[in-house]
C-alpha atoms as a PDB file:
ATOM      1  CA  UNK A   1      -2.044 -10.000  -2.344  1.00  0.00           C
ATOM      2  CA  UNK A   2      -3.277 -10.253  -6.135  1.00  0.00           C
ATOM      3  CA  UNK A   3      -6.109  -7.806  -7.020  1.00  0.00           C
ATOM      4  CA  UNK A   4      -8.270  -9.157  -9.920  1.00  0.00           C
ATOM      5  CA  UNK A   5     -11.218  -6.943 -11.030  1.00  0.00           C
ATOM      6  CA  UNK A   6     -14.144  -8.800 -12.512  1.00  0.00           C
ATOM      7  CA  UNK A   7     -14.600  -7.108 -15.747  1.00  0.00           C
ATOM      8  CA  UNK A   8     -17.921  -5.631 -14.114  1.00  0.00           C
ATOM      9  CA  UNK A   9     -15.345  -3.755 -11.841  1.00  0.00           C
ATOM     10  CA  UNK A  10     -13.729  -2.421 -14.691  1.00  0.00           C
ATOM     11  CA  UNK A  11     -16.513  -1.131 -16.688  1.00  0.00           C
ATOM     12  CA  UNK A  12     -17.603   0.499 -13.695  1.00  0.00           C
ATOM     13  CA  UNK A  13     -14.207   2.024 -12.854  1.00  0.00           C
ATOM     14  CA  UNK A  14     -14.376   2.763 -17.108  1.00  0.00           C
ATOM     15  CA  UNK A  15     -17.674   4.791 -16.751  1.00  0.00           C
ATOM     16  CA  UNK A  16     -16.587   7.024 -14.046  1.00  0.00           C
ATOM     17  CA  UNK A  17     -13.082   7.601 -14.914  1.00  0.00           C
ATOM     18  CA  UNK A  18     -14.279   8.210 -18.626  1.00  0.00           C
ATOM     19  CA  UNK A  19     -12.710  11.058 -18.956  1.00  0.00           C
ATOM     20  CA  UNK A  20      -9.231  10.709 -18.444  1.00  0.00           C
ATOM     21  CA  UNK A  21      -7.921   9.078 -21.385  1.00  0.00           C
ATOM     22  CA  UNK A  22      -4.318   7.818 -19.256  1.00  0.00           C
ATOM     23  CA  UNK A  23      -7.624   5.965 -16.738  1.00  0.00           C
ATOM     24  CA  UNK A  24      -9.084   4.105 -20.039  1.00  0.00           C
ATOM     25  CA  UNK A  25      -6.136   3.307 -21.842  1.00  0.00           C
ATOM     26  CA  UNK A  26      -4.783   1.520 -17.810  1.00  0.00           C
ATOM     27  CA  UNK A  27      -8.544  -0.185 -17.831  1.00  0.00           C
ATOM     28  CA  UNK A  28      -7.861  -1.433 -21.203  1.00  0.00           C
ATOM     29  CA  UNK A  29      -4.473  -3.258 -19.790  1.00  0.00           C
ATOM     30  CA  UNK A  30      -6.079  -4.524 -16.931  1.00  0.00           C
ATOM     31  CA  UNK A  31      -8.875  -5.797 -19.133  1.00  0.00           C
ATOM     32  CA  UNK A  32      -6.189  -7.215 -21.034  1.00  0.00           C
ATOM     33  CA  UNK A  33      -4.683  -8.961 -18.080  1.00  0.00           C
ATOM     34  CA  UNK A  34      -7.362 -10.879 -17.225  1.00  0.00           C
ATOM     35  CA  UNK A  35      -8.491  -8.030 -14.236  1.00  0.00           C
ATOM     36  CA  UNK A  36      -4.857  -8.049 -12.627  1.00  0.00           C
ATOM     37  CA  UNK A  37      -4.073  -5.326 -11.846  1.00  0.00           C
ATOM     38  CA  UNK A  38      -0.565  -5.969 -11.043  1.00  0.00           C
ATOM     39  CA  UNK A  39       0.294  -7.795 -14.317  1.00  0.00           C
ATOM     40  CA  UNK A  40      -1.267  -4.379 -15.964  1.00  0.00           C
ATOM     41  CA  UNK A  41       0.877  -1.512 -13.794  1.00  0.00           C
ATOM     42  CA  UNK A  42       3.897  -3.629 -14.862  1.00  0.00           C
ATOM     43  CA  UNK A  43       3.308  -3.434 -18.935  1.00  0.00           C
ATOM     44  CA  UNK A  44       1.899   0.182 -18.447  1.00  0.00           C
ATOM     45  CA  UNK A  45       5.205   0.900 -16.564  1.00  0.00           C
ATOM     46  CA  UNK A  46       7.493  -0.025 -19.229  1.00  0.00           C
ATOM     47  CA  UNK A  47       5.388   1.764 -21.624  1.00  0.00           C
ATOM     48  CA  UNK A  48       5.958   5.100 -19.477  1.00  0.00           C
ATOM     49  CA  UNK A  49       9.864   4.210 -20.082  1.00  0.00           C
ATOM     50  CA  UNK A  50      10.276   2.776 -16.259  1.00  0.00           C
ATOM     51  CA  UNK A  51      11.950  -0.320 -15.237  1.00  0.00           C
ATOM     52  CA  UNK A  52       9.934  -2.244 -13.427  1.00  0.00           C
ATOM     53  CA  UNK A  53      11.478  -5.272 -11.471  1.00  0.00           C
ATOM     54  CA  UNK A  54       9.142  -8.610 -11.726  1.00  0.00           C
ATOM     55  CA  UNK A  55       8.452  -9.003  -8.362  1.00  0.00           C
ATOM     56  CA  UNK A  56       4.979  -9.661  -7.017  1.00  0.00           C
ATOM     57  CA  UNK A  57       4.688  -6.644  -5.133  1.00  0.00           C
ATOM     58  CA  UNK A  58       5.458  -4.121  -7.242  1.00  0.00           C
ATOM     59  CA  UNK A  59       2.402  -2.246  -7.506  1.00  0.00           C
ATOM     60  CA  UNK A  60       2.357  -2.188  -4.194  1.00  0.00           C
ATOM     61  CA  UNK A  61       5.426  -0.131  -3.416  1.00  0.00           C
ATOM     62  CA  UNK A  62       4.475   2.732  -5.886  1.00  0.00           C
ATOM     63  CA  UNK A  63       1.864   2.941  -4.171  1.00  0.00           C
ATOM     64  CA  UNK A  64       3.361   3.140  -0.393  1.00  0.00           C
ATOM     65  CA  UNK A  65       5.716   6.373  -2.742  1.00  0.00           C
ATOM     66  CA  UNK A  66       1.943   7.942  -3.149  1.00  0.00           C
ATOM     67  CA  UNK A  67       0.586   7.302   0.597  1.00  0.00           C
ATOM     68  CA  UNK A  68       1.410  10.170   2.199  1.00  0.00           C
ATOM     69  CA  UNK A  69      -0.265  11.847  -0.281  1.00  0.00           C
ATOM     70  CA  UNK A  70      -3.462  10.074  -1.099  1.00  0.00           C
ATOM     71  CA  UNK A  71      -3.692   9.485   2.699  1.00  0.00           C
ATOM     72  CA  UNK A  72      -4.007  13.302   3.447  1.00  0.00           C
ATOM     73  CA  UNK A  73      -6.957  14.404   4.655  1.00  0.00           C
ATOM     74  CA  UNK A  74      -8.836  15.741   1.868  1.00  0.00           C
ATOM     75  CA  UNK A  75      -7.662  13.423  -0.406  1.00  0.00           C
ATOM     76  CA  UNK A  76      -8.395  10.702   1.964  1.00  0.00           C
ATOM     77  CA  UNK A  77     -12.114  11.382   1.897  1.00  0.00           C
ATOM     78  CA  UNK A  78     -12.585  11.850  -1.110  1.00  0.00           C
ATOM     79  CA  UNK A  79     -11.286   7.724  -1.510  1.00  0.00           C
ATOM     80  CA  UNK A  80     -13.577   7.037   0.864  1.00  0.00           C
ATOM     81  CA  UNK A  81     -16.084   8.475  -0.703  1.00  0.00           C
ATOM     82  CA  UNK A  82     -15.351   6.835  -3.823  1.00  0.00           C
ATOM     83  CA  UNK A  83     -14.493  10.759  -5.524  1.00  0.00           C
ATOM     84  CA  UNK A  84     -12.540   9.039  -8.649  1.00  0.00           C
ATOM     85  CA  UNK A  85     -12.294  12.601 -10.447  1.00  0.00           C
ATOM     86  CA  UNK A  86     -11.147  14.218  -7.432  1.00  0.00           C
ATOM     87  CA  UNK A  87      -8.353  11.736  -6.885  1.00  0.00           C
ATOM     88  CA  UNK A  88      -7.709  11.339 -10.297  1.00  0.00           C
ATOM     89  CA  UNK A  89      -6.896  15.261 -10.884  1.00  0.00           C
ATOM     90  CA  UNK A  90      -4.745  15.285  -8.015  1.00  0.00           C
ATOM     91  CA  UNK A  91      -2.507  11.990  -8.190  1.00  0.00           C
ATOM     92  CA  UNK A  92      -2.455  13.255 -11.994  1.00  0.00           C
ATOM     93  CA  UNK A  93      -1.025  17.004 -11.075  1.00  0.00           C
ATOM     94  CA  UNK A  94       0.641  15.529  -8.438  1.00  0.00           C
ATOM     95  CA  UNK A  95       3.203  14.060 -10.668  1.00  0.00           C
ATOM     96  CA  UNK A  96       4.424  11.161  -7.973  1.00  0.00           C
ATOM     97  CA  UNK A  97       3.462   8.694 -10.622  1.00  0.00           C
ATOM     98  CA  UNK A  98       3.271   8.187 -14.461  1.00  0.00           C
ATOM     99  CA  UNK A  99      -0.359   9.059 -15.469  1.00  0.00           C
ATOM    100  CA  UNK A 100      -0.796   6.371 -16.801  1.00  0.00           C
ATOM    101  CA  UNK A 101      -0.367   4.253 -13.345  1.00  0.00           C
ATOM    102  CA  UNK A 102      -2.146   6.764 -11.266  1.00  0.00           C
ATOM    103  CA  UNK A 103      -5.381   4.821 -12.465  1.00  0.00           C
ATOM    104  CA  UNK A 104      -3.946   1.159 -10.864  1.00  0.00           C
ATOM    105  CA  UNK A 105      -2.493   2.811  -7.480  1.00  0.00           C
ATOM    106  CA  UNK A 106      -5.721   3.872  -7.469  1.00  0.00           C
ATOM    107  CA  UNK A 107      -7.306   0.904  -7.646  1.00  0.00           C
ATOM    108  CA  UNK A 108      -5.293  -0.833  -5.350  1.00  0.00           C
ATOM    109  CA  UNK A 109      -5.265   1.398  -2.803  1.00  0.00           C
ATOM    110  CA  UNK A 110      -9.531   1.139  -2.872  1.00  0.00           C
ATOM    111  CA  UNK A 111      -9.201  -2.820  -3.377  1.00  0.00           C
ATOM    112  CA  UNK A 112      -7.024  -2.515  -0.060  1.00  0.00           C
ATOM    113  CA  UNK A 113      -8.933  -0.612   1.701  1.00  0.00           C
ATOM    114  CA  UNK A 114      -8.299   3.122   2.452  1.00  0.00           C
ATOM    115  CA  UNK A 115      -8.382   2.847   5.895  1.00  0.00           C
ATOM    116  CA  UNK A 116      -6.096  -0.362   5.968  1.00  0.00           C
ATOM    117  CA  UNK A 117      -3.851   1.440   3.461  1.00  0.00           C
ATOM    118  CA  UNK A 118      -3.334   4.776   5.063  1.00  0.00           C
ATOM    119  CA  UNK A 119      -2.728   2.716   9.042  1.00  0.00           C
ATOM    120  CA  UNK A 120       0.986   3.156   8.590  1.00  0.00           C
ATOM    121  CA  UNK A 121       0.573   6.588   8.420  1.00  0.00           C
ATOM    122  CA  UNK A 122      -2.345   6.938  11.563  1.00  0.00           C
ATOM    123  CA  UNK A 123       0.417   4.914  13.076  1.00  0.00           C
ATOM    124  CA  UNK A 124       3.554   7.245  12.660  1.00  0.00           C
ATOM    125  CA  UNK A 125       1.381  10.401  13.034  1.00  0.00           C
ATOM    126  CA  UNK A 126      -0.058   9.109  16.003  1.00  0.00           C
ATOM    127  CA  UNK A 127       3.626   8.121  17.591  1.00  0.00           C
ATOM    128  CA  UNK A 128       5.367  11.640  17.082  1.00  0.00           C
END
């Protein structure tokens, strides 16, 4: 699944994640990409010295490494609430990602859906 923001999107994601200069400087890159933000977690990767493979997913799986953390509960309101400081700060502190990509796993994980993103976790928790 490709996740293109209309440059509307990102100039409202810009205006609330203003300050958090790791948020504008990922904006910028998606901007750059034409609103994917795939294309964009992959060039700000490399910049934060990882090795990204090429495949079309890979957004995806950093953020499935954040999920049982942006799913808790806390957390998890405050995506669906649309809290982008709150999330922000924590995903930041948290230090599961590079900064600079806590602004796309961000973004996917709201273009997803939070509730369709955290399932595998209602799922498991639910099962034990």
């Amino acid at each position: 699944m490709t996740i293109v923001l209309s440059f509307a999107d990102i100039a409202r994601y810009r205006s609330e994640l203003a300050n958090y200069p790791d948020a504008l400087v990922a904006l910028d890159a998606i901007e750059d990409c034409e609103g994917d933000i795939e294309d964009a977690a992959i060039g700000l990767a490399i910049q934060a010295g990882q090795e990204p493979d090429t495949s079309e997913r890979w957004l995806e799986g950093v953020a499935k490494r954040c999920r049982a953390f942006l799913c808790q509960t806390d957390l998890r309101t405050a995506l669906e609430a649309g809290n982008l400081n709150q999330i922000m700060e924590s995903l930041t502190q948290s230090r599961l990602c590079p900064p600079i990509l806590a602004t796309p796993v961000i973004i996917f994980v709201l273009e997803t859906g939070v509730e369709t993103f955290c399932e595998p976790l209602n799922y498991k928790l639910s099962s034990e």
